[in-house]
PDB file of N, CA and C in Angstrom:
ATOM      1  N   UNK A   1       7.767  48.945-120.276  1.00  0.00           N
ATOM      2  CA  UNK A   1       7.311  49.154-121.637  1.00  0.00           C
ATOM      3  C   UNK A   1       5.951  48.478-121.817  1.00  0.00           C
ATOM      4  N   UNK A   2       5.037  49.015-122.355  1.00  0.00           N
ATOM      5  CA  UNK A   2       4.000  48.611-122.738  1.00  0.00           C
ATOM      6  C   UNK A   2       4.123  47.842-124.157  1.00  0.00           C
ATOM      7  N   UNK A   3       3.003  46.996-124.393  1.00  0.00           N
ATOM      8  CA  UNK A   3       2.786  46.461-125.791  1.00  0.00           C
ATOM      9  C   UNK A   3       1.336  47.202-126.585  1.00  0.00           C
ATOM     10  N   UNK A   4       1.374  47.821-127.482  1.00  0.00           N
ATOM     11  CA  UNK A   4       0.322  48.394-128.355  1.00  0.00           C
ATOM     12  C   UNK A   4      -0.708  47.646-128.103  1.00  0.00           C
ATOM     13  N   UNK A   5      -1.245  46.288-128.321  1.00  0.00           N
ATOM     14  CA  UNK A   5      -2.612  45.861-128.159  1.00  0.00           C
ATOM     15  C   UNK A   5      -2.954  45.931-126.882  1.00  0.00           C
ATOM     16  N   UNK A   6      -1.964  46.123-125.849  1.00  0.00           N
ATOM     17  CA  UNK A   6      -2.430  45.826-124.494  1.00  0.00           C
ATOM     18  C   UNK A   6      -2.905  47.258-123.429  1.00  0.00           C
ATOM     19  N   UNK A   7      -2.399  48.515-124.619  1.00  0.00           N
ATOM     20  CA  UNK A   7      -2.710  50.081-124.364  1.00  0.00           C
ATOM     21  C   UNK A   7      -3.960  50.101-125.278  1.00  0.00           C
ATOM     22  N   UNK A   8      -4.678  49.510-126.230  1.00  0.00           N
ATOM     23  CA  UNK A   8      -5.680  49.035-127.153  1.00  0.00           C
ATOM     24  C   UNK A   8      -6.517  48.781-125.937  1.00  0.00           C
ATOM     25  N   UNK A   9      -6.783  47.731-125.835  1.00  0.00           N
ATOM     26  CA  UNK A   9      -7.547  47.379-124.585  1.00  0.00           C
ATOM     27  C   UNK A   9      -7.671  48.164-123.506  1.00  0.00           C
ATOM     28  N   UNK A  10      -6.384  48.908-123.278  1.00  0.00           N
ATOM     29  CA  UNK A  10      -6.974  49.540-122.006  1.00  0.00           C
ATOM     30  C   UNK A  10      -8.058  51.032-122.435  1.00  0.00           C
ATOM     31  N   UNK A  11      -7.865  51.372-123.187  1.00  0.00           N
ATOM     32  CA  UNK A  11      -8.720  52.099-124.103  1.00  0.00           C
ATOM     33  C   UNK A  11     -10.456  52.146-123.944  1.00  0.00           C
ATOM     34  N   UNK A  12     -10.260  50.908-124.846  1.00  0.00           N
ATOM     35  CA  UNK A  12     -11.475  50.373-124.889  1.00  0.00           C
ATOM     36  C   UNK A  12     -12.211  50.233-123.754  1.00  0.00           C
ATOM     37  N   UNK A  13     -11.799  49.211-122.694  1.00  0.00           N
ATOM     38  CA  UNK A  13     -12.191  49.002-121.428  1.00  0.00           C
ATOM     39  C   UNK A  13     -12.086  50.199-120.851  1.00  0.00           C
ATOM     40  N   UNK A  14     -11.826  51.395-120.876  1.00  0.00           N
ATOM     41  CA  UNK A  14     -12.341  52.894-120.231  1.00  0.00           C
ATOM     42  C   UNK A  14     -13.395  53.368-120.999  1.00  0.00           C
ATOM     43  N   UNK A  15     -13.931  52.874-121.948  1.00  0.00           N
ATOM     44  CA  UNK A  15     -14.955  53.433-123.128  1.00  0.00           C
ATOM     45  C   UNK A  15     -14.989  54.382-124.041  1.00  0.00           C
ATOM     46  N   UNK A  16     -13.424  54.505-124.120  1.00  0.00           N
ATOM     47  CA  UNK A  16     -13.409  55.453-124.932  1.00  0.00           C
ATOM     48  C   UNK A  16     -13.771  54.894-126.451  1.00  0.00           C
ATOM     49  N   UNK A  17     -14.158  55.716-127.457  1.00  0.00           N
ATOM     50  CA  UNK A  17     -14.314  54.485-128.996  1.00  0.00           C
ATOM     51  C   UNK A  17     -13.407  54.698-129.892  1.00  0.00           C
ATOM     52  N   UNK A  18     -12.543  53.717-129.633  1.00  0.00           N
ATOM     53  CA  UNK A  18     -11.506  54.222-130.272  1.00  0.00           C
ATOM     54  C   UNK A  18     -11.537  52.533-131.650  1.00  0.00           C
ATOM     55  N   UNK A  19     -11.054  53.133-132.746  1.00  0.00           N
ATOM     56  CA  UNK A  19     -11.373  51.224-133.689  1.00  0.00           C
ATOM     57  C   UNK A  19     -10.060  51.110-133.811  1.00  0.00           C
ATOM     58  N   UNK A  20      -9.057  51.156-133.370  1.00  0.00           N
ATOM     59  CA  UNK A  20      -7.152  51.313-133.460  1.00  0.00           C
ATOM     60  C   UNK A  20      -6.372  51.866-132.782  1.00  0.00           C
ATOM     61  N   UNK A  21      -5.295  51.629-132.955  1.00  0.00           N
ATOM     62  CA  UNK A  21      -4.014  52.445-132.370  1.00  0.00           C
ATOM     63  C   UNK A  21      -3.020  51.986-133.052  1.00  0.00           C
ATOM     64  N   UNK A  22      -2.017  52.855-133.245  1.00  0.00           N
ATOM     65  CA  UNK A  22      -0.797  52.973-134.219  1.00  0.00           C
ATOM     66  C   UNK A  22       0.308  53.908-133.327  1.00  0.00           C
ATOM     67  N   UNK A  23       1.526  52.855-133.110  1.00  0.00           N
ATOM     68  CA  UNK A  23       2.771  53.935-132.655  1.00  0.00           C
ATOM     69  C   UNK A  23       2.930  54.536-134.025  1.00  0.00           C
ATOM     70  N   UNK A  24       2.926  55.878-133.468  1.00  0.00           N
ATOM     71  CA  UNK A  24       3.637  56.642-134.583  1.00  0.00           C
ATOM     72  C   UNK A  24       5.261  57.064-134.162  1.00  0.00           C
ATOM     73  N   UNK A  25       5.618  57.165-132.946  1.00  0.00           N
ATOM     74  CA  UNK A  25       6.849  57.507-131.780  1.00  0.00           C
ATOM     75  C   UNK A  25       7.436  56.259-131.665  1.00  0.00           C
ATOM     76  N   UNK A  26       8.794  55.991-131.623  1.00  0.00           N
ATOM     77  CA  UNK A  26       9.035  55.045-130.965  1.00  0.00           C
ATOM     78  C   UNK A  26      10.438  55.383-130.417  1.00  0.00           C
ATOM     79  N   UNK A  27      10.769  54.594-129.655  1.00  0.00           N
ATOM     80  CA  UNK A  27      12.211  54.895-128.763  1.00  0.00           C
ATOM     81  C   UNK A  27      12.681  55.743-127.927  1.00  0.00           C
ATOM     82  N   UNK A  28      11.198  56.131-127.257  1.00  0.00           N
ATOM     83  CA  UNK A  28      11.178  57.524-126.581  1.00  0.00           C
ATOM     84  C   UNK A  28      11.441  56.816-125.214  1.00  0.00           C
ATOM     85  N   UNK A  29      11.678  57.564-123.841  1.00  0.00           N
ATOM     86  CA  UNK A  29      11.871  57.475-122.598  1.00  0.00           C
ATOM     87  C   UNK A  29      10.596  57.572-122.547  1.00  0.00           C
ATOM     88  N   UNK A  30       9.650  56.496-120.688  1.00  0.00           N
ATOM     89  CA  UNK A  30       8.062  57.563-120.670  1.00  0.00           C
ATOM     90  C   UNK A  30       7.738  58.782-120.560  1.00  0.00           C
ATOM     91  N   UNK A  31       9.033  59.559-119.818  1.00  0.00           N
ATOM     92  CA  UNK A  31       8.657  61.149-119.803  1.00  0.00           C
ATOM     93  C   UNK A  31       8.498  61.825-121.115  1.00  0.00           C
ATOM     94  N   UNK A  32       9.515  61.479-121.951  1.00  0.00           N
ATOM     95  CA  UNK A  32       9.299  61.371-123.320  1.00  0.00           C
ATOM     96  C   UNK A  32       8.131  61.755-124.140  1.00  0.00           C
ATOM     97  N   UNK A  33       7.780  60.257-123.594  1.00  0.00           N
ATOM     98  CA  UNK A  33       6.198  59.984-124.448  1.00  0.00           C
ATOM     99  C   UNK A  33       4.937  60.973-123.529  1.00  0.00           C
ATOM    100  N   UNK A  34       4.993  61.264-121.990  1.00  0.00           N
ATOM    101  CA  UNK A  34       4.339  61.562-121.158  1.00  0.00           C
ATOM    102  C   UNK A  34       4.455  63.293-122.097  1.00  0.00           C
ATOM    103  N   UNK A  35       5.389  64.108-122.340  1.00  0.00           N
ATOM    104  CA  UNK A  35       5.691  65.634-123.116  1.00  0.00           C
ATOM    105  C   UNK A  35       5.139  65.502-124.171  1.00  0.00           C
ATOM    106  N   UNK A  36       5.297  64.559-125.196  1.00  0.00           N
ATOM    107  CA  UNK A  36       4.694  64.026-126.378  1.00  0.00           C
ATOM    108  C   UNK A  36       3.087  64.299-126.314  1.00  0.00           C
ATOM    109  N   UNK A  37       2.482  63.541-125.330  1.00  0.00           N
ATOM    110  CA  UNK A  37       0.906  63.449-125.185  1.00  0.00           C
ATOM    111  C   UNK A  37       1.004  64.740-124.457  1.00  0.00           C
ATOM    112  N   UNK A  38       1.108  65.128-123.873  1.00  0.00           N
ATOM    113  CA  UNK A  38       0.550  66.743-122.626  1.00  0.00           C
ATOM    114  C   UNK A  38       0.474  67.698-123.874  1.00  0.00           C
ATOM    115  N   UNK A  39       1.617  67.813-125.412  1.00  0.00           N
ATOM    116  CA  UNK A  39       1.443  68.356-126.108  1.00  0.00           C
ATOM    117  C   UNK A  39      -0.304  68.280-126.574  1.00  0.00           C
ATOM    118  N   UNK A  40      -0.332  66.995-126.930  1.00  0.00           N
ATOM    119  CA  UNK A  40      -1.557  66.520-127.693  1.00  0.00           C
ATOM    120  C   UNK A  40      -2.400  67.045-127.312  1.00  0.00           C
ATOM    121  N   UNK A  41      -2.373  66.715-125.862  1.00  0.00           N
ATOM    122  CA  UNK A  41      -3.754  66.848-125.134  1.00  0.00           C
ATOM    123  C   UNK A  41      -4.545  68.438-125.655  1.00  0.00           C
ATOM    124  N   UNK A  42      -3.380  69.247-125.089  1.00  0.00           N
ATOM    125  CA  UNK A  42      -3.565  70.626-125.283  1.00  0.00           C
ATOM    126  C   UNK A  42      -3.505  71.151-126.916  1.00  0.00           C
ATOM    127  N   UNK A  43      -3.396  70.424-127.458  1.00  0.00           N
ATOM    128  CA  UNK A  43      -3.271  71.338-128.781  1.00  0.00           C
ATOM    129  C   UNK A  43      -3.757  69.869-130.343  1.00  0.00           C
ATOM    130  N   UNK A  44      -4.135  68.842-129.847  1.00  0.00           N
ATOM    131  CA  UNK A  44      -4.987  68.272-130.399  1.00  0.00           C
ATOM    132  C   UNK A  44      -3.431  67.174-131.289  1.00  0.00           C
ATOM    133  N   UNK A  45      -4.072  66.276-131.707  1.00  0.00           N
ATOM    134  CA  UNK A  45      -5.101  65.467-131.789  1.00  0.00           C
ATOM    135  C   UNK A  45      -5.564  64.378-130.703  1.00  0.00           C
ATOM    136  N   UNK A  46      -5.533  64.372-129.747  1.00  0.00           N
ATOM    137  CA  UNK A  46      -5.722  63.466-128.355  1.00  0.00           C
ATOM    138  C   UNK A  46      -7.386  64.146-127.958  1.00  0.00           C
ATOM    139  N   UNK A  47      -7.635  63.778-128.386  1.00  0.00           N
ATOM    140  CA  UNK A  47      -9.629  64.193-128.318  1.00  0.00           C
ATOM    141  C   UNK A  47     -10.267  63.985-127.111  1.00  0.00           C
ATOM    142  N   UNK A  48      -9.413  62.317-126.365  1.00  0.00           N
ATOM    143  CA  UNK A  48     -10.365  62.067-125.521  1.00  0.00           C
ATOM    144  C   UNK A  48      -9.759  61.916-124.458  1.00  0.00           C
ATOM    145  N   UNK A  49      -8.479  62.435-124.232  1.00  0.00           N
ATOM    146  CA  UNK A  49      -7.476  62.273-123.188  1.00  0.00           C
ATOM    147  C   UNK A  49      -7.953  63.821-122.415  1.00  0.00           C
ATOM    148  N   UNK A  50      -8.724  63.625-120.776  1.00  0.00           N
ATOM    149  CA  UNK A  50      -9.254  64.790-120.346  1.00  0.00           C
ATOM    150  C   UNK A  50      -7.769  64.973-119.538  1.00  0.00           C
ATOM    151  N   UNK A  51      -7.292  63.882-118.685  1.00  0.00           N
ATOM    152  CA  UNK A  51      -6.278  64.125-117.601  1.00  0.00           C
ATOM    153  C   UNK A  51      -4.933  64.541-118.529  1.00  0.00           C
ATOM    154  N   UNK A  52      -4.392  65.390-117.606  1.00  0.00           N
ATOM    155  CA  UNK A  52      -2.880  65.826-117.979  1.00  0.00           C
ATOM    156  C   UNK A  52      -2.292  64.666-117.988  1.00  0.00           C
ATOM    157  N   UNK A  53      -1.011  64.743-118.611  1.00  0.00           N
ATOM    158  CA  UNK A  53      -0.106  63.443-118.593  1.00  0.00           C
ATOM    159  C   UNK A  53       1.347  64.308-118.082  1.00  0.00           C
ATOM    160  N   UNK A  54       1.342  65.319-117.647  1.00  0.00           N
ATOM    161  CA  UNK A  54       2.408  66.595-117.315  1.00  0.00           C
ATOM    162  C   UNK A  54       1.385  67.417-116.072  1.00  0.00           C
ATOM    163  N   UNK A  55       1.006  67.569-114.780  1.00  0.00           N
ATOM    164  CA  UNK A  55       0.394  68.658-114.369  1.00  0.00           C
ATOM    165  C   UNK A  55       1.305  70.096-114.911  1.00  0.00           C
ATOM    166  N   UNK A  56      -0.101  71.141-115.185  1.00  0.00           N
ATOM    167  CA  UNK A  56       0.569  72.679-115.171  1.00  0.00           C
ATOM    168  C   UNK A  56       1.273  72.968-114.068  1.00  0.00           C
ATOM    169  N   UNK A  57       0.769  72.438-113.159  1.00  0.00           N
ATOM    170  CA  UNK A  57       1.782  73.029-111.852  1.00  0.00           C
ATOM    171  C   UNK A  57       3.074  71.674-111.498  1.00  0.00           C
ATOM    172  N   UNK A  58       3.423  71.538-112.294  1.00  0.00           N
ATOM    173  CA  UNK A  58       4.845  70.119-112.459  1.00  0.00           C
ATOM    174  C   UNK A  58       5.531  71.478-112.518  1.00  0.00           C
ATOM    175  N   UNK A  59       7.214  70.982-111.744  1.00  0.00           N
ATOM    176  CA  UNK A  59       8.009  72.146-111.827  1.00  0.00           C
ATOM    177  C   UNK A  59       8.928  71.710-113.265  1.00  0.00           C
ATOM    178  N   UNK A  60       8.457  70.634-114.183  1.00  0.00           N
ATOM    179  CA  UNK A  60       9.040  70.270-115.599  1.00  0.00           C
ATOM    180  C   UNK A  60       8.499  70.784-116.523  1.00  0.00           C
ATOM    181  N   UNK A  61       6.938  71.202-116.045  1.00  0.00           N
ATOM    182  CA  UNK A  61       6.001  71.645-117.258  1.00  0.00           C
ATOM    183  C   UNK A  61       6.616  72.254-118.213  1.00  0.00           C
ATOM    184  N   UNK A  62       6.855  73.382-118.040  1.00  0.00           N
ATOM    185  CA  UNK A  62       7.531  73.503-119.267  1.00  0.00           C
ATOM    186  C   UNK A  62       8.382  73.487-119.946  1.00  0.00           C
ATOM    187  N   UNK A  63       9.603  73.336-119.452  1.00  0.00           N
ATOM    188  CA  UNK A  63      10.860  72.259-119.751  1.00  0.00           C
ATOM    189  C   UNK A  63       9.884  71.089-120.817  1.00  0.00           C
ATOM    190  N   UNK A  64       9.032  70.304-120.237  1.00  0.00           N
ATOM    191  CA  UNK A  64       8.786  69.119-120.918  1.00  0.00           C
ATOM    192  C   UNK A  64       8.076  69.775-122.055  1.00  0.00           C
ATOM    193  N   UNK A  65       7.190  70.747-122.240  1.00  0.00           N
ATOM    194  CA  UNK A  65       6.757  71.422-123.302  1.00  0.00           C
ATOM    195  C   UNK A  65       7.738  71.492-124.310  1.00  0.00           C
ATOM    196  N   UNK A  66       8.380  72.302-123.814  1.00  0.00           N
ATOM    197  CA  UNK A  66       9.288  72.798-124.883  1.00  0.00           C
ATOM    198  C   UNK A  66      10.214  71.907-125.511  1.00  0.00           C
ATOM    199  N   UNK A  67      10.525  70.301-124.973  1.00  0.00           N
ATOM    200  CA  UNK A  67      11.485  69.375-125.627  1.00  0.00           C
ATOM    201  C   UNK A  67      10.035  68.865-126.411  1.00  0.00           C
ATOM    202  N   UNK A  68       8.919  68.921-126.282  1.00  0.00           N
ATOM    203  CA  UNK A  68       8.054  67.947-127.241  1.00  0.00           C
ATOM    204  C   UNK A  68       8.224  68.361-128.255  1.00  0.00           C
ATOM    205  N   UNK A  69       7.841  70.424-128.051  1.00  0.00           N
ATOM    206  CA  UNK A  69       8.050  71.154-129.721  1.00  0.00           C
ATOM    207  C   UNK A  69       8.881  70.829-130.484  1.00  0.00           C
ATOM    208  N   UNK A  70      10.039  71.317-129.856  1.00  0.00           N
ATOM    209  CA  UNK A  70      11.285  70.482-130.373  1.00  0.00           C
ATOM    210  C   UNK A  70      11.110  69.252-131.229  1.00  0.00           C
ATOM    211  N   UNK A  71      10.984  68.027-129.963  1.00  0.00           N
ATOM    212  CA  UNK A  71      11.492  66.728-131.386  1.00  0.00           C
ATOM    213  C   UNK A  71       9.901  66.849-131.896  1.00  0.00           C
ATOM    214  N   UNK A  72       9.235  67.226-132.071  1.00  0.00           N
ATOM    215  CA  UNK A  72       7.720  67.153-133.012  1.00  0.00           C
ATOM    216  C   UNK A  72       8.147  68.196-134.072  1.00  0.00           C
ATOM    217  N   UNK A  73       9.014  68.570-134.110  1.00  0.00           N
ATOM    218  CA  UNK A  73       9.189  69.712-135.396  1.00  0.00           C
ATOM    219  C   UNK A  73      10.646  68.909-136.147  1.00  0.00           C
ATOM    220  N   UNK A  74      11.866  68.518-135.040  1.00  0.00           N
ATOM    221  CA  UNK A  74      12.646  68.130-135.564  1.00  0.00           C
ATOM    222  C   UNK A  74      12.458  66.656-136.317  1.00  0.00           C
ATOM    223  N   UNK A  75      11.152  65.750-136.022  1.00  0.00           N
ATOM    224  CA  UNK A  75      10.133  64.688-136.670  1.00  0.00           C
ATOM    225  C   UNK A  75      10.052  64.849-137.752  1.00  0.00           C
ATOM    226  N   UNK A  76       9.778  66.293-138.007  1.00  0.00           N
ATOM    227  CA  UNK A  76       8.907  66.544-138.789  1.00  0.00           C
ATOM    228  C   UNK A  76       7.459  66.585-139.000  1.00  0.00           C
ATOM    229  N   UNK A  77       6.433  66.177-137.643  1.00  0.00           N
ATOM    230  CA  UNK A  77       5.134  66.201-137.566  1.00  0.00           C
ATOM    231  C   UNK A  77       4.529  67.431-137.612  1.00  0.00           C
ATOM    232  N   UNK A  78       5.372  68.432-136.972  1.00  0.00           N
ATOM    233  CA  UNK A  78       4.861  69.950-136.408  1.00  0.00           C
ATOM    234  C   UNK A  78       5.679  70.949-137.825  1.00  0.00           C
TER     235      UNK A  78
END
C-alpha cells in the first residue's frame, strides 16, 4: 500500500505539475486501482499519465475494462 503524500512526491519528482492529490477510491485491490486508472488514462481525466497501467495486449484488458465501468457507474462517478 502506498501513502498519498508519498505518490505526491513521486509525481512531482517525474515533473509532472501537479499542486495535489486526493484519494477519491479507496479499498480497492492494485489491479483494482491499476482498471480504475487504464480507464482514466483512455477516456480522461488522467492528462498526464502517457504509460498504460493495463497493456492492450494484457489477456485481462478487457475483463479489467469492463469491471472499472462497472464500479465507476455503480460509484456513481460515471
Amino acid at each position: 500500500m502506498f501513502s498519498i503524500p508519498a505518490r505526491y512526491a513521486q509525481h512531482v519528482r517525474s515533473g509532472k505539475p501537479f499542486t495535489g492529490i486526493e484519494e477519491i477510491f479507496s479499498g480497492l485491490t492494485r489491479n483494482q486501482a491499476r482498471a480504475i486508472e487504464q480507464y482514466f488514462i483512455e477516456n480522461g481525466p488522467n492528462y498526464y499519465n502517457k504509460i498504460n497501467s493495463i497493456s492492450p495486449s494484457s489477456e485481462y484488458y478487457e475483463e479489467a475494462l469492463k469491471w472499472a465501468i462497472e464500479y465507476l457507474e455503480e460509484v456513481g462517478f460515471l
